[in-house]
PDB file of N, CA and C in Angstrom:
ATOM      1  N   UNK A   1       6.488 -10.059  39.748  1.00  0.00           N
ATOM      2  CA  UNK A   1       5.504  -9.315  38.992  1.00  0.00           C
ATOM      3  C   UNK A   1       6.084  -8.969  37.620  1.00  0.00           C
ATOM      4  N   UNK A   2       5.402  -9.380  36.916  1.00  0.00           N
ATOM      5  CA  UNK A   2       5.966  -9.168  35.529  1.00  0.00           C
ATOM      6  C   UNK A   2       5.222  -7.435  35.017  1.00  0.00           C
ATOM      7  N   UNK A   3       6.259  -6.861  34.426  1.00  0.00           N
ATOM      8  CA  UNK A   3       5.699  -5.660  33.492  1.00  0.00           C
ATOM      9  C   UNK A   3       5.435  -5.637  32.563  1.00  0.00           C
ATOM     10  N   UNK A   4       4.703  -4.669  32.057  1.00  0.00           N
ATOM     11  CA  UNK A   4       4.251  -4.778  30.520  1.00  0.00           C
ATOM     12  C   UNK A   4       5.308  -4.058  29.721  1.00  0.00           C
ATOM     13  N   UNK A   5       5.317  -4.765  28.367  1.00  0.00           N
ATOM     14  CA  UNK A   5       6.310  -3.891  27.207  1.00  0.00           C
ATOM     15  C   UNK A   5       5.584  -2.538  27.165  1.00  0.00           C
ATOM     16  N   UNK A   6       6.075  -1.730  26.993  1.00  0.00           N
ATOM     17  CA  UNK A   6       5.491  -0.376  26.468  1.00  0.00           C
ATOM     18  C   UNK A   6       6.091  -0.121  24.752  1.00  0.00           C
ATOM     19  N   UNK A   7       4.995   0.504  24.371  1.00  0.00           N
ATOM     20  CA  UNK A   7       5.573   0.449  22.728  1.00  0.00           C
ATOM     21  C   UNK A   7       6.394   1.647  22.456  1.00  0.00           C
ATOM     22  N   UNK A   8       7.201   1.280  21.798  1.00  0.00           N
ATOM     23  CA  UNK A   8       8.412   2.561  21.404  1.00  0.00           C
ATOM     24  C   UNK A   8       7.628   3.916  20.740  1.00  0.00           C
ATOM     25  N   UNK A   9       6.664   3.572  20.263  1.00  0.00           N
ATOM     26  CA  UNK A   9       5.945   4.221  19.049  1.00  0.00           C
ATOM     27  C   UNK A   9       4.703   5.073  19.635  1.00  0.00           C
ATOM     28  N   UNK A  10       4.797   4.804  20.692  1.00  0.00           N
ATOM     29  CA  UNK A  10       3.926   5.802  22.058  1.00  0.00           C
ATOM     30  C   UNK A  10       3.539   7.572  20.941  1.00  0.00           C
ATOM     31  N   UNK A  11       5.273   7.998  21.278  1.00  0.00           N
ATOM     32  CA  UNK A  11       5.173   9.063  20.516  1.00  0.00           C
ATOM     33  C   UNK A  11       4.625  10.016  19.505  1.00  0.00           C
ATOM     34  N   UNK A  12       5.441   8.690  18.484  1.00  0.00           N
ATOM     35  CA  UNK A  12       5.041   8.553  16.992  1.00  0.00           C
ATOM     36  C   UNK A  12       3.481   8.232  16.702  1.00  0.00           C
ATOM     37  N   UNK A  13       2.358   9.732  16.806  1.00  0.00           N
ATOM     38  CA  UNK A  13       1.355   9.291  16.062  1.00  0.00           C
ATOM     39  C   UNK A  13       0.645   9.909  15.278  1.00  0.00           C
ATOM     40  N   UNK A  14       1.392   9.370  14.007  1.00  0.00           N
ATOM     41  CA  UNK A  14       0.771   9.924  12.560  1.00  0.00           C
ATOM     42  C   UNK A  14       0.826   8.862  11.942  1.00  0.00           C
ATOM     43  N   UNK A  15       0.090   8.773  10.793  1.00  0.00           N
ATOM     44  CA  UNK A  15      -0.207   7.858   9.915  1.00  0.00           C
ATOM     45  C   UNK A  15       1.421   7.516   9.538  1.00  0.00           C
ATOM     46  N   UNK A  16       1.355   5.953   9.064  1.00  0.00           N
ATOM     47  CA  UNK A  16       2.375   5.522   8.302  1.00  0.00           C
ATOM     48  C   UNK A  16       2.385   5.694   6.753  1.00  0.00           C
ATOM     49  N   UNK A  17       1.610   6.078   6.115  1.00  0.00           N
ATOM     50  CA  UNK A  17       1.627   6.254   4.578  1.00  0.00           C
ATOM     51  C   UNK A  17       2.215   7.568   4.023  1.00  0.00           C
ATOM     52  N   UNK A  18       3.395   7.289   3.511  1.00  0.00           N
ATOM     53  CA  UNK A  18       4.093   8.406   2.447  1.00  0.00           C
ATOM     54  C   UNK A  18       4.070   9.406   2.714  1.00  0.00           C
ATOM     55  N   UNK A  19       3.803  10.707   2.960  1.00  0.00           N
ATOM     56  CA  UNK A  19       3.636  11.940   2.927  1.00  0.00           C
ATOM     57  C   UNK A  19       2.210  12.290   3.825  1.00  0.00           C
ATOM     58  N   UNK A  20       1.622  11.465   4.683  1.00  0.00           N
ATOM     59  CA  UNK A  20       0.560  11.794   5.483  1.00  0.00           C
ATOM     60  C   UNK A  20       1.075  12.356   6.691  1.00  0.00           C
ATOM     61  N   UNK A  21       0.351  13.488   6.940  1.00  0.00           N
ATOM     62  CA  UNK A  21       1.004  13.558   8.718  1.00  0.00           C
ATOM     63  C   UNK A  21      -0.081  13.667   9.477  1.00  0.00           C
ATOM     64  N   UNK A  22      -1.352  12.927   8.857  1.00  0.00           N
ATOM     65  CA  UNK A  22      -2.506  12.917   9.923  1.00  0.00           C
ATOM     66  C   UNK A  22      -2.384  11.763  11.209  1.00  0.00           C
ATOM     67  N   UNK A  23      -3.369  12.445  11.933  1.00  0.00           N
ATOM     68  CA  UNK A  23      -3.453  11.374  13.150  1.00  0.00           C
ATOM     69  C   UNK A  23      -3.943   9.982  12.927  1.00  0.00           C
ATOM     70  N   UNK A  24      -3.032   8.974  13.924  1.00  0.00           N
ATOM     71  CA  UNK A  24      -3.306   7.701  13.815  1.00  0.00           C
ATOM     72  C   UNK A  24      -4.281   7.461  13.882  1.00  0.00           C
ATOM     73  N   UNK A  25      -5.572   6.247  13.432  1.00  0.00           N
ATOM     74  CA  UNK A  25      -6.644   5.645  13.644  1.00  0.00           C
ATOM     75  C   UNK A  25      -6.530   4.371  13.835  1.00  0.00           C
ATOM     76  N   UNK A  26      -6.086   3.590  13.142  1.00  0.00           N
ATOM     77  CA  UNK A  26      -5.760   2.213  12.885  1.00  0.00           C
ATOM     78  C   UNK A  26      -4.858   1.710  13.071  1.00  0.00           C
ATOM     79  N   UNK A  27      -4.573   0.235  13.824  1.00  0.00           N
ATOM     80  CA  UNK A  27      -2.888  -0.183  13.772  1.00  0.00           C
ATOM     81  C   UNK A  27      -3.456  -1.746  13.125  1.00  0.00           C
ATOM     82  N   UNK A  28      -3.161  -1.743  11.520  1.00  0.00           N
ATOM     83  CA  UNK A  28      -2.903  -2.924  10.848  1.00  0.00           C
ATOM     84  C   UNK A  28      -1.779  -3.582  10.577  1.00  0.00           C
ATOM     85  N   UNK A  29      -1.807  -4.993   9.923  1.00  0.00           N
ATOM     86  CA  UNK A  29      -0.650  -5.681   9.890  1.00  0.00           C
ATOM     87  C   UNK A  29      -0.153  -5.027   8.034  1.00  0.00           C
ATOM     88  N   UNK A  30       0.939  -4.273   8.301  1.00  0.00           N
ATOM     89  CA  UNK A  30       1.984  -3.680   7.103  1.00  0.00           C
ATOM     90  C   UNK A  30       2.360  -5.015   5.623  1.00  0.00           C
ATOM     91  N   UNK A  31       1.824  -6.347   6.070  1.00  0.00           N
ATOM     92  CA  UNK A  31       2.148  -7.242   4.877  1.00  0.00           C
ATOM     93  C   UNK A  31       0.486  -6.932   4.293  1.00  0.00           C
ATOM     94  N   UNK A  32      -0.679  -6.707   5.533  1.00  0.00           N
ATOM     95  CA  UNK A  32      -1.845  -6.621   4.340  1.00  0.00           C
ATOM     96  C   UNK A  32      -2.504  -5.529   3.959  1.00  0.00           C
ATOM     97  N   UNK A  33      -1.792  -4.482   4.557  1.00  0.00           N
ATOM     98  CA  UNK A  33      -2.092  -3.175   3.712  1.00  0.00           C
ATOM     99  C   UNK A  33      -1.373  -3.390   2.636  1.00  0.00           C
ATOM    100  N   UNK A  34       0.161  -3.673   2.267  1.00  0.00           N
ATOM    101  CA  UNK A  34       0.535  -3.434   0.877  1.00  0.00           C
ATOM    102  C   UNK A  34       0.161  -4.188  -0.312  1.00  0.00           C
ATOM    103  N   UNK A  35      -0.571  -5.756   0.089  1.00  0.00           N
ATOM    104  CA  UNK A  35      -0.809  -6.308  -0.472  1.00  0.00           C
ATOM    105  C   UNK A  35      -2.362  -5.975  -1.323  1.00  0.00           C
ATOM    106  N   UNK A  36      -3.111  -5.495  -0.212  1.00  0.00           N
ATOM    107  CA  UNK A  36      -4.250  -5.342  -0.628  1.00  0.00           C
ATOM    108  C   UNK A  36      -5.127  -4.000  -0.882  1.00  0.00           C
ATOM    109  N   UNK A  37      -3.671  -3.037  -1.172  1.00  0.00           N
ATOM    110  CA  UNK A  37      -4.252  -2.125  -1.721  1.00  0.00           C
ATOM    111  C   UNK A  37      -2.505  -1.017  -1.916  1.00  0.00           C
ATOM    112  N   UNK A  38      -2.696  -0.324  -2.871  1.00  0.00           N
ATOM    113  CA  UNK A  38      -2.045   0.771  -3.545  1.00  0.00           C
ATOM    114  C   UNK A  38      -1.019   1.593  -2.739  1.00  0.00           C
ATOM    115  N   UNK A  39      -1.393   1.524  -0.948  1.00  0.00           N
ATOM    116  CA  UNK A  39      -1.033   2.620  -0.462  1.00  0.00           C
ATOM    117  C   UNK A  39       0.586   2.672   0.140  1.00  0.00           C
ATOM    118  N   UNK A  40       1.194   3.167  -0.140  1.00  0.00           N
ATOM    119  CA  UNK A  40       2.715   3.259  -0.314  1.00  0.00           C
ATOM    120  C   UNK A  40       3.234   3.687   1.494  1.00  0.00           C
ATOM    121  N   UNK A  41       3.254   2.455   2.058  1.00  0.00           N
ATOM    122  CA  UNK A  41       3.345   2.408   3.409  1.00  0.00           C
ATOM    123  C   UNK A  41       5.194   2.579   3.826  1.00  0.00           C
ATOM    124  N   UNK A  42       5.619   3.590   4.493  1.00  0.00           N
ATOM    125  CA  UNK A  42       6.628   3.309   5.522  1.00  0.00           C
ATOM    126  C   UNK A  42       6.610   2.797   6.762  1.00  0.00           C
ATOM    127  N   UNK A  43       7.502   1.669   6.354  1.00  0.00           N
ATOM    128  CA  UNK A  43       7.744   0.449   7.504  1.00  0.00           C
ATOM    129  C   UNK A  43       8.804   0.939   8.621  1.00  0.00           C
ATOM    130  N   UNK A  44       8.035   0.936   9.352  1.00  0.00           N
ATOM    131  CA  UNK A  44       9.373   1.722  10.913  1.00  0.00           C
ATOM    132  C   UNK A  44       9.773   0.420  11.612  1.00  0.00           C
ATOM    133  N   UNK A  45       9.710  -0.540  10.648  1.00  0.00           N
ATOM    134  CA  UNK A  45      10.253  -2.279  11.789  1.00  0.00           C
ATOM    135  C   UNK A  45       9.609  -2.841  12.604  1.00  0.00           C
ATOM    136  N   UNK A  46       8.342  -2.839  12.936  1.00  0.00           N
ATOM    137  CA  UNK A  46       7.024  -3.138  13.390  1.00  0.00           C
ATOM    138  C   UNK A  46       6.454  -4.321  12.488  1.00  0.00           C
ATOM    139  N   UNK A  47       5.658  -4.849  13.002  1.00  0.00           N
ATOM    140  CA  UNK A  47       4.113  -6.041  12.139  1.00  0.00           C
ATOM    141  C   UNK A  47       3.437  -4.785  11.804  1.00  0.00           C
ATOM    142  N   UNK A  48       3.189  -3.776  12.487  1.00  0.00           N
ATOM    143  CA  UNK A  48       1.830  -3.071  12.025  1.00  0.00           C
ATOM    144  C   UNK A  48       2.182  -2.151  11.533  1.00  0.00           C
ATOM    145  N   UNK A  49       1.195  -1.258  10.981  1.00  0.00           N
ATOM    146  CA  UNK A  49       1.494   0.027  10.672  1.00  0.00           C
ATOM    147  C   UNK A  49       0.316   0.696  10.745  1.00  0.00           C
ATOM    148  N   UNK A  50       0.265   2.231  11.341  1.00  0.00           N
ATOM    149  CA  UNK A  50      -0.979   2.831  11.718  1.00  0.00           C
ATOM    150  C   UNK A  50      -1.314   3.921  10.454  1.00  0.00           C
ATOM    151  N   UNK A  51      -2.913   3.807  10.475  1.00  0.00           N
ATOM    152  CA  UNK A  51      -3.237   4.359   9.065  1.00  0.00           C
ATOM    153  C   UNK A  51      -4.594   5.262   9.999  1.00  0.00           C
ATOM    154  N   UNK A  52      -4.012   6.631   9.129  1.00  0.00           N
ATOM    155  CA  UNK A  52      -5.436   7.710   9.264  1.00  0.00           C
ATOM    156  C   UNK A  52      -6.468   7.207   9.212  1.00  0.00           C
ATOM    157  N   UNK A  53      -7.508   8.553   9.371  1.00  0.00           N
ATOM    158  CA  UNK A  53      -9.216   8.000   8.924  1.00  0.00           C
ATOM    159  C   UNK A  53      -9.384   7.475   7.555  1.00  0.00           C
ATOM    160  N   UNK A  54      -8.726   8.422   6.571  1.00  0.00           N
ATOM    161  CA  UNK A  54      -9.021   9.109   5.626  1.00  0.00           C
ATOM    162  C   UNK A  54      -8.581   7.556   4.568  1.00  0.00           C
ATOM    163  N   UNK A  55      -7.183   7.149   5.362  1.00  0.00           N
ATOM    164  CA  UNK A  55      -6.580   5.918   4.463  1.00  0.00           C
ATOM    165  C   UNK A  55      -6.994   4.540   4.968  1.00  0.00           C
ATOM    166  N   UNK A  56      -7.609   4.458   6.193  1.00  0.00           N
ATOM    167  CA  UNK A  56      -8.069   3.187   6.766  1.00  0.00           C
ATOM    168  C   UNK A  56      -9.415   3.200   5.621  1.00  0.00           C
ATOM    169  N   UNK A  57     -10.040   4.240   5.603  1.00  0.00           N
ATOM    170  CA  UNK A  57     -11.632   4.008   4.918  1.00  0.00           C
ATOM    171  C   UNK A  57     -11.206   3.744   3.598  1.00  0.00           C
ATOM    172  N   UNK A  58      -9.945   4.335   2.954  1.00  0.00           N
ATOM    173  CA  UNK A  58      -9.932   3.329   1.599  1.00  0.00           C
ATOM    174  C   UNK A  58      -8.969   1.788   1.755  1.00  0.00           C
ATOM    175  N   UNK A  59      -8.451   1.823   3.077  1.00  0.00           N
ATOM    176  CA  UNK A  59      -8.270  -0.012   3.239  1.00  0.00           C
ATOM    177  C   UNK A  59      -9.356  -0.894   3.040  1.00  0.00           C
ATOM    178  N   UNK A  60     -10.707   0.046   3.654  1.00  0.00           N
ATOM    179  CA  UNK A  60     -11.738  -1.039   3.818  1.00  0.00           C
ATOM    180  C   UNK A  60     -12.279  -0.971   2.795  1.00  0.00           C
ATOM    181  N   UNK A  61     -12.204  -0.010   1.378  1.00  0.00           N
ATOM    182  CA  UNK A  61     -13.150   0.056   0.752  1.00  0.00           C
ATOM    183  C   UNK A  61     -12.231  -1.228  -0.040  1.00  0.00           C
ATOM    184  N   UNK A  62     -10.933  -1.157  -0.525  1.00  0.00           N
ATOM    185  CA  UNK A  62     -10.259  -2.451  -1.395  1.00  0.00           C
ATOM    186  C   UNK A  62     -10.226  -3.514  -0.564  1.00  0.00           C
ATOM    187  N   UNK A  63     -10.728  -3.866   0.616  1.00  0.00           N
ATOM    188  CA  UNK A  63     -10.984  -5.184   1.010  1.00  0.00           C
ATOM    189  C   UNK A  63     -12.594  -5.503   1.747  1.00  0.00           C
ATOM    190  N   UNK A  64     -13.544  -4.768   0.620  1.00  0.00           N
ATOM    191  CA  UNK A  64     -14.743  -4.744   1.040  1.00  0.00           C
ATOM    192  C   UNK A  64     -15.762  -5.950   0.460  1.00  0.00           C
ATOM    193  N   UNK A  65     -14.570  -6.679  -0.488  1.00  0.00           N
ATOM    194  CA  UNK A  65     -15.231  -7.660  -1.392  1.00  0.00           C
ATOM    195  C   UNK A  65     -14.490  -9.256  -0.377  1.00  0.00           C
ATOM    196  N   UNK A  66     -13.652  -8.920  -0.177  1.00  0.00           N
ATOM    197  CA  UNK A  66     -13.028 -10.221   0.298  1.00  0.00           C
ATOM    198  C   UNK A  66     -14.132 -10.181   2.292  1.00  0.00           C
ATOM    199  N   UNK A  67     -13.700  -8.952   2.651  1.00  0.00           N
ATOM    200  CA  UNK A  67     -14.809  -9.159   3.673  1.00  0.00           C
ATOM    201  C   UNK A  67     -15.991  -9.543   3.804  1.00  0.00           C
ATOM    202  N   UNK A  68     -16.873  -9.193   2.662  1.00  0.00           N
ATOM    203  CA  UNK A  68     -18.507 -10.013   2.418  1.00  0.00           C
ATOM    204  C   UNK A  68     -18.597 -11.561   2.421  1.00  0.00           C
ATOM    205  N   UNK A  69     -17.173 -11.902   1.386  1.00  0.00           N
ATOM    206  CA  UNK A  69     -17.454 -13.561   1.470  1.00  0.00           C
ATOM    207  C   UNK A  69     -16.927 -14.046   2.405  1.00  0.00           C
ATOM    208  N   UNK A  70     -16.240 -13.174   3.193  1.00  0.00           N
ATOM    209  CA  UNK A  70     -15.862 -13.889   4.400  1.00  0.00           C
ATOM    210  C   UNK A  70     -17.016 -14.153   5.234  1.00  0.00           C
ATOM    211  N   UNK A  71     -18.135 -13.054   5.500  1.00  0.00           N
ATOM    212  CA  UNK A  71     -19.494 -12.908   6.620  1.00  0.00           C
ATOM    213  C   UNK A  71     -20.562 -14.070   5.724  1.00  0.00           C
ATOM    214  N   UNK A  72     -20.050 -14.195   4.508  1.00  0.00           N
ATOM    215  CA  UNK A  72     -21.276 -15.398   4.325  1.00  0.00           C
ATOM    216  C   UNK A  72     -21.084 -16.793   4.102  1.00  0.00           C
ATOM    217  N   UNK A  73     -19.674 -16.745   4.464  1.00  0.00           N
ATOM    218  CA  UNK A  73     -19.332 -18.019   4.661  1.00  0.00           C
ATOM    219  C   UNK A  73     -19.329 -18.537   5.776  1.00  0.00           C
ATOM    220  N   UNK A  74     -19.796 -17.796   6.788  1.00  0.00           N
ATOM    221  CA  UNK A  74     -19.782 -18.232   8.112  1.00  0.00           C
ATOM    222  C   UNK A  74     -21.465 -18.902   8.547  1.00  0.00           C
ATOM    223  N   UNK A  75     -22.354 -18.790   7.609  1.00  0.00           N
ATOM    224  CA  UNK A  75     -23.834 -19.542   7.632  1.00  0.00           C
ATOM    225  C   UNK A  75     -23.508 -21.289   7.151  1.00  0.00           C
TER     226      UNK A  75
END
């Protein structure tokens, strides 16, 4: 019987961005939050990094243009 990994980061849940100590919402990949928007992410050695309400809703708002042509390219 195989077990499951459990994540180290169980604990740890507050946002990953700079000086936030709100609660986690989101677990994105840490190469496309920094790329695609402003927000000054600490990397704890993970792919992801978990982002508040407050900072996920401005992830989506700077990738709200690349998401549209993504939904109409799919017709």
């Amino acid at each position: 019987m195989k077990h499951k990994r459990k994540s180290k980061r169980k604990k740890d849940k507050t946002c990953d961005v700079k000086g936030c100590d709100e609660d986690k919402k989101k677990s994105l990949s840490t190469t496309k939050i920094k790329k695609k928007t402003d927000l000054k992410v600490e990397s704890s050695g993970g792919r992801n990094s978990y982002l508040c309400k407050e900072h996920y809703k401005e992830y989506k708002k700077a990738t709200e243009d690349e998401r549209r042509a993504k939904r109409l390219s799919w017709d």
